[in-house]
N, C-alpha and C. Protein backbone atom coordinates (compact mmCIF):
# COMPACT_ATOMS: atom_id res chain seq x y z
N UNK A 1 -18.32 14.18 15.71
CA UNK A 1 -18.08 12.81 15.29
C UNK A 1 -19.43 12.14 15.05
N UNK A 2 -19.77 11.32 14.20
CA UNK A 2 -20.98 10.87 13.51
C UNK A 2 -20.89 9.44 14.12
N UNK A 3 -22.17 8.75 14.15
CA UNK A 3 -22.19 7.49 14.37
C UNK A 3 -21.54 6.33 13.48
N UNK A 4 -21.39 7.22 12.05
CA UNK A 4 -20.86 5.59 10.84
C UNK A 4 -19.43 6.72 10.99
N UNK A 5 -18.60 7.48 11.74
CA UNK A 5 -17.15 7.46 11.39
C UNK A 5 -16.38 6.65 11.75
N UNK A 6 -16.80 5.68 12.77
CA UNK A 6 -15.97 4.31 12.63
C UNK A 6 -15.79 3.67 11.45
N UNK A 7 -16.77 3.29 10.86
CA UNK A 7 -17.05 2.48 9.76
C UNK A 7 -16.36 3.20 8.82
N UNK A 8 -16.52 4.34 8.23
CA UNK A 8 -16.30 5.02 7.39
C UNK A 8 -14.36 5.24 7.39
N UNK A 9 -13.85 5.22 8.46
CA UNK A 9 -12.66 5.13 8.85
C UNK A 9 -11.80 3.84 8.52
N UNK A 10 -12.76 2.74 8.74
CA UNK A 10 -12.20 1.35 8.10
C UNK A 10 -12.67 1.01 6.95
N UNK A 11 -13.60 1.48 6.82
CA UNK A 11 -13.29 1.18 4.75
C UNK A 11 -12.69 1.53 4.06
N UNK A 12 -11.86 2.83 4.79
CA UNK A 12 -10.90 3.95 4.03
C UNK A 12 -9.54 3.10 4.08
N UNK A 13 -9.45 2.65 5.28
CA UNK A 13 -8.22 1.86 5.43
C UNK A 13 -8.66 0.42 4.59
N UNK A 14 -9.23 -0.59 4.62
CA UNK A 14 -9.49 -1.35 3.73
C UNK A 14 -9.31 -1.29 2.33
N UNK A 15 -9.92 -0.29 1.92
CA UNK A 15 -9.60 0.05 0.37
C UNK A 15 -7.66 0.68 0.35
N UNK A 16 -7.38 0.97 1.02
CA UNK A 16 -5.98 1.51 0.85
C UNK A 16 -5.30 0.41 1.01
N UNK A 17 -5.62 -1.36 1.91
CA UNK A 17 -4.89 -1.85 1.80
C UNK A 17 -5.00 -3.34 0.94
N UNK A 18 -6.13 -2.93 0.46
CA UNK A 18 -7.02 -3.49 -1.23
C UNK A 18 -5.52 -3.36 -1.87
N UNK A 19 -5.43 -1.68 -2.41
CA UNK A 19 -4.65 -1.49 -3.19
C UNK A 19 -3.32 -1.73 -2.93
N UNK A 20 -3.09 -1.17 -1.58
CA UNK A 20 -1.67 -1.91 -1.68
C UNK A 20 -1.12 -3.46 -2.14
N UNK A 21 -2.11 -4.50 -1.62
CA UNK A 21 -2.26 -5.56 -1.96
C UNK A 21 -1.79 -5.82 -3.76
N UNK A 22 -2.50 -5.13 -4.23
CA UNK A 22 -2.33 -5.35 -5.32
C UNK A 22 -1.60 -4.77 -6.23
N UNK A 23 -0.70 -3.89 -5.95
CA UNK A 23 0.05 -3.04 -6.33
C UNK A 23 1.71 -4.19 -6.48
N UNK A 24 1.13 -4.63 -4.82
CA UNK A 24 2.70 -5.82 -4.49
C UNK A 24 2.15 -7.08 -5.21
N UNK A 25 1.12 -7.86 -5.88
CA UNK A 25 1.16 -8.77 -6.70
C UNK A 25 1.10 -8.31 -7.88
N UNK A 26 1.30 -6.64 -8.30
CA UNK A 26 1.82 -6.55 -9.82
C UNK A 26 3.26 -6.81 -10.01
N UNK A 27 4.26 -6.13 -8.52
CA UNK A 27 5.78 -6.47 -8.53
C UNK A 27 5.91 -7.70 -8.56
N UNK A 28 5.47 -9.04 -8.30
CA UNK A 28 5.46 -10.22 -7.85
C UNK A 28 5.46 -10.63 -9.26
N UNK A 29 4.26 -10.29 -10.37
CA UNK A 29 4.43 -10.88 -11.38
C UNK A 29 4.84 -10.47 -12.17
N UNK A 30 5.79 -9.05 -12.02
CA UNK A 30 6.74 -8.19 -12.82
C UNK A 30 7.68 -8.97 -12.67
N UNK A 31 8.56 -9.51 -11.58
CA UNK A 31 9.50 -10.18 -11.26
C UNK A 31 10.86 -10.01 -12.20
N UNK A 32 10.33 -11.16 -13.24
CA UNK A 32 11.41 -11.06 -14.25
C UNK A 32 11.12 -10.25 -15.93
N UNK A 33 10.44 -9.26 -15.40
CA UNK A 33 10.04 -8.78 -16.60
C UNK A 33 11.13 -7.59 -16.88
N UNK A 34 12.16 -7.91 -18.13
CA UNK A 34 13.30 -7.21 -18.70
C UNK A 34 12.97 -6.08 -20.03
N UNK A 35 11.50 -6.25 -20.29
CA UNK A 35 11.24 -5.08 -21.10
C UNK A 35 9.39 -4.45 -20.16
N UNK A 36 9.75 -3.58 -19.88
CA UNK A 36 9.00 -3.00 -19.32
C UNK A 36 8.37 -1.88 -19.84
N UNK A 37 9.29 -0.73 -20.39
CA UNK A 37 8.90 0.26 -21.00
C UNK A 37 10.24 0.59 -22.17
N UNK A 38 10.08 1.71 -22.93
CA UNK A 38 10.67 1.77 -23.92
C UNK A 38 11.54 3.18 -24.01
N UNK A 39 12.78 3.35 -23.16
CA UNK A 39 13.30 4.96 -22.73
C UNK A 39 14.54 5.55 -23.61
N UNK A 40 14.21 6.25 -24.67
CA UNK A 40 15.07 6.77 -25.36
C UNK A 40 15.50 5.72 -26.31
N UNK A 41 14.64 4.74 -26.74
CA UNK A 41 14.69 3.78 -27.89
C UNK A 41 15.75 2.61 -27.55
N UNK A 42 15.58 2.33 -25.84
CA UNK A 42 16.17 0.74 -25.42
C UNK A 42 15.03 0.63 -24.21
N UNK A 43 15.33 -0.73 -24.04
CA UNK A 43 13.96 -1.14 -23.14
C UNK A 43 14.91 -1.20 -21.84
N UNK A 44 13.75 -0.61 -20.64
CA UNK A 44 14.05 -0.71 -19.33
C UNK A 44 13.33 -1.83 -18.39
N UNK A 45 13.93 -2.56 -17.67
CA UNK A 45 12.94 -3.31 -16.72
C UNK A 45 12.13 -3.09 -16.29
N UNK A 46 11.15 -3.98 -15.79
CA UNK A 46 10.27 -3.41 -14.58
C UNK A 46 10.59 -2.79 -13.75
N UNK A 47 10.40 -1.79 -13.05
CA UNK A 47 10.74 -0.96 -11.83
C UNK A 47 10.17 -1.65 -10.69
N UNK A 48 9.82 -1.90 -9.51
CA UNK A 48 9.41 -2.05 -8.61
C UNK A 48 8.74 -0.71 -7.49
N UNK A 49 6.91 -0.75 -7.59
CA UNK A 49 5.85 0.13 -7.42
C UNK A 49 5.75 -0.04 -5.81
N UNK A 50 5.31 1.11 -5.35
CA UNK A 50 5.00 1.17 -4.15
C UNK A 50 3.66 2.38 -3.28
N UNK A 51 3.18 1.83 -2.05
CA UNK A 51 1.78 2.21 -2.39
C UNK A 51 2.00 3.76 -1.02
N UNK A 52 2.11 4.92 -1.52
CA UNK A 52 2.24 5.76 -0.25
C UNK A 52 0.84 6.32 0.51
N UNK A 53 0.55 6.37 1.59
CA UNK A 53 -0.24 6.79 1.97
C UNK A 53 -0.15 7.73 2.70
N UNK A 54 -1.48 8.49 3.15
CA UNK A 54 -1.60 9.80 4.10
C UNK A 54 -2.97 9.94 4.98
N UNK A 55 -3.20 10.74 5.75
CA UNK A 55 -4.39 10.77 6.50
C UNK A 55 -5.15 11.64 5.33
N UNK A 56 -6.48 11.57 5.70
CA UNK A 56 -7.36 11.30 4.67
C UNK A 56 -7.17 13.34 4.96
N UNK A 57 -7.35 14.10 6.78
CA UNK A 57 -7.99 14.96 6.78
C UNK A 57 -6.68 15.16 7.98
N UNK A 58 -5.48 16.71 8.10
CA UNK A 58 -4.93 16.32 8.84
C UNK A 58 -3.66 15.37 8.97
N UNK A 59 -3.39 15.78 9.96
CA UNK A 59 -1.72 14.70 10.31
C UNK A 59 -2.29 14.24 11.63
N UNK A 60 -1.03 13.44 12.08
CA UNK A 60 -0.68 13.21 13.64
C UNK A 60 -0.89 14.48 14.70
N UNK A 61 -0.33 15.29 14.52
CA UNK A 61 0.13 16.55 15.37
C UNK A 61 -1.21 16.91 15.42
N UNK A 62 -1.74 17.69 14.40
CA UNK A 62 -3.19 17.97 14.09
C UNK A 62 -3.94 17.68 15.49
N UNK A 63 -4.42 16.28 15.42
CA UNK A 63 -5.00 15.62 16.00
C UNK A 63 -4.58 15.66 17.55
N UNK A 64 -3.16 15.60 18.00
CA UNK A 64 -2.54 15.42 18.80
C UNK A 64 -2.95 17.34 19.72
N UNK A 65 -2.72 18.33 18.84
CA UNK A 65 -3.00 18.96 18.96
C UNK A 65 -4.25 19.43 19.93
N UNK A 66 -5.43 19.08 19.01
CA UNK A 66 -6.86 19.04 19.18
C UNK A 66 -7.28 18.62 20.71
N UNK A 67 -6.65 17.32 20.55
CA UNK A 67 -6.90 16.42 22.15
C UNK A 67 -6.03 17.32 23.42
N UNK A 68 -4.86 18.05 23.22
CA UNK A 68 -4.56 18.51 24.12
C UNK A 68 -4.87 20.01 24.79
N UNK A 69 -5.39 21.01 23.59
CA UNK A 69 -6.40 22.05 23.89
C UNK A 69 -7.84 21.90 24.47
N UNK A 70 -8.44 20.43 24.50
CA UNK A 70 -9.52 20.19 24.99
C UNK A 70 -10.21 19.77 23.84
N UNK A 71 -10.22 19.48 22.68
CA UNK A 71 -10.95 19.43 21.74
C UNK A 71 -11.61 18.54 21.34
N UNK A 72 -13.02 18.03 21.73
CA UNK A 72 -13.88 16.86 21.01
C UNK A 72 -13.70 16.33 19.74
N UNK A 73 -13.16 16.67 19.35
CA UNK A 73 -13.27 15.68 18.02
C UNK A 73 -12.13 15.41 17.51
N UNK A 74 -11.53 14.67 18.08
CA UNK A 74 -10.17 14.32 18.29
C UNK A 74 -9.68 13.06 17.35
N UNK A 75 -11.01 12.01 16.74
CA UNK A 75 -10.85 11.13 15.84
C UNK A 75 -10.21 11.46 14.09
N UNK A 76 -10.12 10.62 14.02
CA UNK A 76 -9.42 10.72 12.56
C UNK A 76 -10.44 10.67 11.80
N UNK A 77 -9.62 10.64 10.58
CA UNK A 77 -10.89 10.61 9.07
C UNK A 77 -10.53 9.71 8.08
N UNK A 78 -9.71 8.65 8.61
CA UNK A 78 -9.32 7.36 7.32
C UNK A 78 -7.72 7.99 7.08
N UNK A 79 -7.42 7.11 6.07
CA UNK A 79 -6.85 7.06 5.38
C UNK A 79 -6.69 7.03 3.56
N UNK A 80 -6.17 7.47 2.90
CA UNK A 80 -5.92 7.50 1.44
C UNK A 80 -4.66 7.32 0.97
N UNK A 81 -5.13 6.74 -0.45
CA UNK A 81 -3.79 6.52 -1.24
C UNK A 81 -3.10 8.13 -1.82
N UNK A 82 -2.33 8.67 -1.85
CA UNK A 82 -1.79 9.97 -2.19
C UNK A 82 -0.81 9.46 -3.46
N UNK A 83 -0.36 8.66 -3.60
CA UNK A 83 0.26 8.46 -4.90
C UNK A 83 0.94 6.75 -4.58
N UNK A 84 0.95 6.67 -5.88
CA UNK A 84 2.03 5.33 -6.01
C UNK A 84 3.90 5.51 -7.08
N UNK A 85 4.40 5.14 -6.49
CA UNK A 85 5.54 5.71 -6.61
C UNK A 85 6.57 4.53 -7.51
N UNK A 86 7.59 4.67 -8.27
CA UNK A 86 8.62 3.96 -8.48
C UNK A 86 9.25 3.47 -7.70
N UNK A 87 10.70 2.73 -7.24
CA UNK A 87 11.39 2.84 -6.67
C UNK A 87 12.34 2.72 -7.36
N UNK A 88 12.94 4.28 -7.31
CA UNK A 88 14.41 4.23 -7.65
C UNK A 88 15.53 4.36 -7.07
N UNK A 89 15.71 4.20 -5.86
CA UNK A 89 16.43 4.17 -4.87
C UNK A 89 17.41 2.79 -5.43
N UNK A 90 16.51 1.64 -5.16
CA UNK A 90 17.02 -0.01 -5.67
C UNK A 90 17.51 -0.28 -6.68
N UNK A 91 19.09 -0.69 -6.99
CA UNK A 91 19.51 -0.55 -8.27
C UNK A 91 18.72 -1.90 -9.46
N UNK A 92 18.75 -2.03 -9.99
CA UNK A 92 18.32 -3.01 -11.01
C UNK A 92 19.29 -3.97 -11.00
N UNK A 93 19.04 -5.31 -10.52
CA UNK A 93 19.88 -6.56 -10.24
C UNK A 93 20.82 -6.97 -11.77
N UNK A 94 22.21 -7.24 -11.68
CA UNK A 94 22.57 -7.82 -12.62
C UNK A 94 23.29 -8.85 -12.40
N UNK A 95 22.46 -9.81 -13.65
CA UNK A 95 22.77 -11.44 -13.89
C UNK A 95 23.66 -12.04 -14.99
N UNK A 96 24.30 -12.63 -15.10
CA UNK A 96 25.04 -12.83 -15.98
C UNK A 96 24.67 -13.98 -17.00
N UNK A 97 24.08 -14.08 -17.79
CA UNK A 97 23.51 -14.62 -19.20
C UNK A 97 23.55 -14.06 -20.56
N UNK A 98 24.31 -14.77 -20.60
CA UNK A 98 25.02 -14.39 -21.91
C UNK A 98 24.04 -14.47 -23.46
N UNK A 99 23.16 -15.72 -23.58
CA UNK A 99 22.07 -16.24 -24.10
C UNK A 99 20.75 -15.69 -24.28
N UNK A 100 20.98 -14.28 -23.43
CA UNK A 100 19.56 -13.55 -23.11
C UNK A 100 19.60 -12.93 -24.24
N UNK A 101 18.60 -12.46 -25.02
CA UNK A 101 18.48 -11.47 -25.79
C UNK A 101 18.61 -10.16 -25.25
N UNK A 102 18.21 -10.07 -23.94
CA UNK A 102 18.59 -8.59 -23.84
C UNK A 102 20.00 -8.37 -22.89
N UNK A 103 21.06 -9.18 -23.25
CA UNK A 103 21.96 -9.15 -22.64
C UNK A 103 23.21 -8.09 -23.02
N UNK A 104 23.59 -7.14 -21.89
CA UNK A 104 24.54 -5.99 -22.63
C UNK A 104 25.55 -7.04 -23.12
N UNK A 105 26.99 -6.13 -23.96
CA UNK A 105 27.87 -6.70 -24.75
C UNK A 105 28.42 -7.44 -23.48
N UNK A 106 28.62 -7.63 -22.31
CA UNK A 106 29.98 -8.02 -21.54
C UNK A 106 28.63 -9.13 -21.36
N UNK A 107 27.87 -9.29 -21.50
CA UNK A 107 26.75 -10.77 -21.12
C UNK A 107 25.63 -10.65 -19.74
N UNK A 108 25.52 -9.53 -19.52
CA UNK A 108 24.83 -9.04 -18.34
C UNK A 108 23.33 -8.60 -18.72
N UNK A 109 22.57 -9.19 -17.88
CA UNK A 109 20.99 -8.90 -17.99
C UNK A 109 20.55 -7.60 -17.27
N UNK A 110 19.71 -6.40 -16.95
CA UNK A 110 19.06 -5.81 -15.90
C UNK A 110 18.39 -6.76 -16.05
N UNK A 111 17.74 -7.05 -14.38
CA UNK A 111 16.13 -7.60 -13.95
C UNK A 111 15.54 -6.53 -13.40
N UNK A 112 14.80 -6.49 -13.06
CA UNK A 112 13.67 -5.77 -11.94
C UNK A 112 14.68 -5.86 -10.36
N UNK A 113 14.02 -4.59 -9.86
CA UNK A 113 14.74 -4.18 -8.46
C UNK A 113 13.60 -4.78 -7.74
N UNK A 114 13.41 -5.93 -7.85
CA UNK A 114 11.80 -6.29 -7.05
C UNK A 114 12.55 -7.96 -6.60
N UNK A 115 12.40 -7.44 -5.14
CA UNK A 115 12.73 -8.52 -4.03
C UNK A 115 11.83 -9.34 -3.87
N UNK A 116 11.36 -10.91 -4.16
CA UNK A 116 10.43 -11.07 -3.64
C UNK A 116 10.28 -11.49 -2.19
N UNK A 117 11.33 -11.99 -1.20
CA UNK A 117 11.43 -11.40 0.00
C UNK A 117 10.83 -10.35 0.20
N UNK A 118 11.15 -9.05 0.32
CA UNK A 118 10.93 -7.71 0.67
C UNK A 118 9.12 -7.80 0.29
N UNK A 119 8.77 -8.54 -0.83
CA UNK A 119 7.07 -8.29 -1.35
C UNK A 119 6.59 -9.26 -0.54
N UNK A 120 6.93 -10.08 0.19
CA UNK A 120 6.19 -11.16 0.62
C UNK A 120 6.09 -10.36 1.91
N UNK A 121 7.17 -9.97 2.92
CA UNK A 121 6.79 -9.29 4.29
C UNK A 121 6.19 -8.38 4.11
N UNK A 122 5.79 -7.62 2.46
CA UNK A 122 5.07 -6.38 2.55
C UNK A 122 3.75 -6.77 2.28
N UNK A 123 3.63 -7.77 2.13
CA UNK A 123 2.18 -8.35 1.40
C UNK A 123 1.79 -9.24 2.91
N UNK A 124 2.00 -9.73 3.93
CA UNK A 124 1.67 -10.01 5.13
C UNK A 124 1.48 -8.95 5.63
N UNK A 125 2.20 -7.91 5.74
CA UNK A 125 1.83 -6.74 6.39
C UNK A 125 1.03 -5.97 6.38
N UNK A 126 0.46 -6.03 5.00
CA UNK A 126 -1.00 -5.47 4.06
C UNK A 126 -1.73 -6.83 4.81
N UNK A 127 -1.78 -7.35 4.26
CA UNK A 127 -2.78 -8.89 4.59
C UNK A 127 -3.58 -8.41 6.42
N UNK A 128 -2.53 -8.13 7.11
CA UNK A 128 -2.76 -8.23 8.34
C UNK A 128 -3.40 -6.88 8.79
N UNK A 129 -3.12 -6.00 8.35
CA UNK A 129 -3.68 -4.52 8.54
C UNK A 129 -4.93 -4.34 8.12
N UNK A 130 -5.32 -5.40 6.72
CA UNK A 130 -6.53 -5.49 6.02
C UNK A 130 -7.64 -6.02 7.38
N UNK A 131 -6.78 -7.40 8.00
CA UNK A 131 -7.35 -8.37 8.91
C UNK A 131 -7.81 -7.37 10.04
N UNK A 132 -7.13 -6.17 10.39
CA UNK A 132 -7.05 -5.74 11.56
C UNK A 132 -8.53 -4.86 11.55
N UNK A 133 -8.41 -4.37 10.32
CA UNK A 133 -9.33 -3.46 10.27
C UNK A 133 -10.86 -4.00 9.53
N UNK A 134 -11.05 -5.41 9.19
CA UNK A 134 -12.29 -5.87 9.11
C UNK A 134 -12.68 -6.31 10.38
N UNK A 135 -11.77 -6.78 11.58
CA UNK A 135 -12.38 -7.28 12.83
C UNK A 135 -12.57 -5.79 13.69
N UNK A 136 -12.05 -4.81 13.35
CA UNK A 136 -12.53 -3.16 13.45
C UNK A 136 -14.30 -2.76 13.28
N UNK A 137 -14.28 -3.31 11.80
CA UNK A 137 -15.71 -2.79 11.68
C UNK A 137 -16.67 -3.50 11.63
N UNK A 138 -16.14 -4.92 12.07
CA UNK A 138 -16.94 -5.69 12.41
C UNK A 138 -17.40 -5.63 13.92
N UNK A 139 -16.78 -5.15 15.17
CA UNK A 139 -16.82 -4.63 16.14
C UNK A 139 -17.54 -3.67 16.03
N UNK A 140 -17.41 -2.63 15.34
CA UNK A 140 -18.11 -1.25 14.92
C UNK A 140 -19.34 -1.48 14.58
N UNK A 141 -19.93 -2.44 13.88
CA UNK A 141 -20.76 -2.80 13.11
C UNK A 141 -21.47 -3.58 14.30
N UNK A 142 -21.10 -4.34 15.34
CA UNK A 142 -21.89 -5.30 16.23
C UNK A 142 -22.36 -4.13 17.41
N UNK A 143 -21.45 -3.25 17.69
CA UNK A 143 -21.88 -2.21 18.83
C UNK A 143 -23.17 -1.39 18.05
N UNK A 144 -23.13 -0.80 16.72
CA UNK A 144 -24.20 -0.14 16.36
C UNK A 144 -25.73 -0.86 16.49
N UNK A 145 -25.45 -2.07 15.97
CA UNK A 145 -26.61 -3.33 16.57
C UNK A 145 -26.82 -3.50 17.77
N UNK A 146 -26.15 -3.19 18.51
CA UNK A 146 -26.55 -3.55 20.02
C UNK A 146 -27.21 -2.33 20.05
N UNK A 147 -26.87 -0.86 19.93
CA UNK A 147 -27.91 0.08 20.37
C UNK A 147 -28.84 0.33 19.75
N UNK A 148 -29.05 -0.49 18.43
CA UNK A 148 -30.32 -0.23 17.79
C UNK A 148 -31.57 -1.25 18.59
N UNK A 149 -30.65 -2.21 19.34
CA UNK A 149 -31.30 -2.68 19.81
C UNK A 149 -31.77 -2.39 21.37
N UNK A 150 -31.38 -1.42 22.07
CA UNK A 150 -31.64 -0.82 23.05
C UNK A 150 -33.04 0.14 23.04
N UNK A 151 -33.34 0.50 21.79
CA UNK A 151 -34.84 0.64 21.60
C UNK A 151 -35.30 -0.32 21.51
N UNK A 152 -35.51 -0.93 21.43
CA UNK A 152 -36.59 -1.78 21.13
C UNK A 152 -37.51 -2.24 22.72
């Protein structure tokens, strides 16, 4: 284990929850967006994106592993984004407006499967993980100063 793998551990997580961040204010201002892409020559809504992550080096067990054979180096290695995903699980909301241009024959709109409930607790949850892990390496960052200052 190195002296900057703290640090190096929370920037990994920082930047992963950078992106998540912003992944949930593209759904936010997708919202009501009814032409999104163009599939087999009719337009589909916005989908609603999501940010998956993984350990950078390793799993849980891994690690879990390590520490219980005796093994020093038992810390992690960050985190990374491994892909960002659709969600197609969530059906595509239907509204009834008749006036819409993109309204099927019976007067029904698709919107986007994008809750903004569901983006707002996911966007505090990012917010706060971000929070968690700058007062991380800011800790990280004040202990390395203290022993630089132990030479002196």
């Amino acid at each position: 284990m190195t002296i900057f793998q703290s640090l190096n551990t929370s920037a990994s997580a920082l930047t992963a929850q950078r992106l998540r961040m912003d992944v949930i204010s593209s759904n936010m201002a997708n919202a009501d967006t009814t032409r999104a892409k163009l599939v087999n020559g009719k337009w589909q809504p916005y989908q609603r994106k999501m940010v998956v992550l993984q350990p950078k080096e390793g799993g849980f067990s891994s690690y879990l592993q390590t520490a219980i054979n005796g093994g020093t180096n038992a810390a992690g290695g960050g985190v990374m984004v491994s892909k960002i995903v659709e969600d197609a699980k969530t059906p595509y909301k239907m509204v009834y407006d008749p006036e819409n241009p993109d309204a099927n024959q019976d007067g029904y709109v698709q919107l986007p499967n994008v809750d903004p409930l569901r983006e707002m607790t996911d966007l505090i949850s990012a917010t706060r993980s971000y929070e968690a892990n700058v007062t991380v390496l800011n800790a990280s960052k004040g202990m390395l100063m203290k022993a630089l200052e132990i030479g002196k």
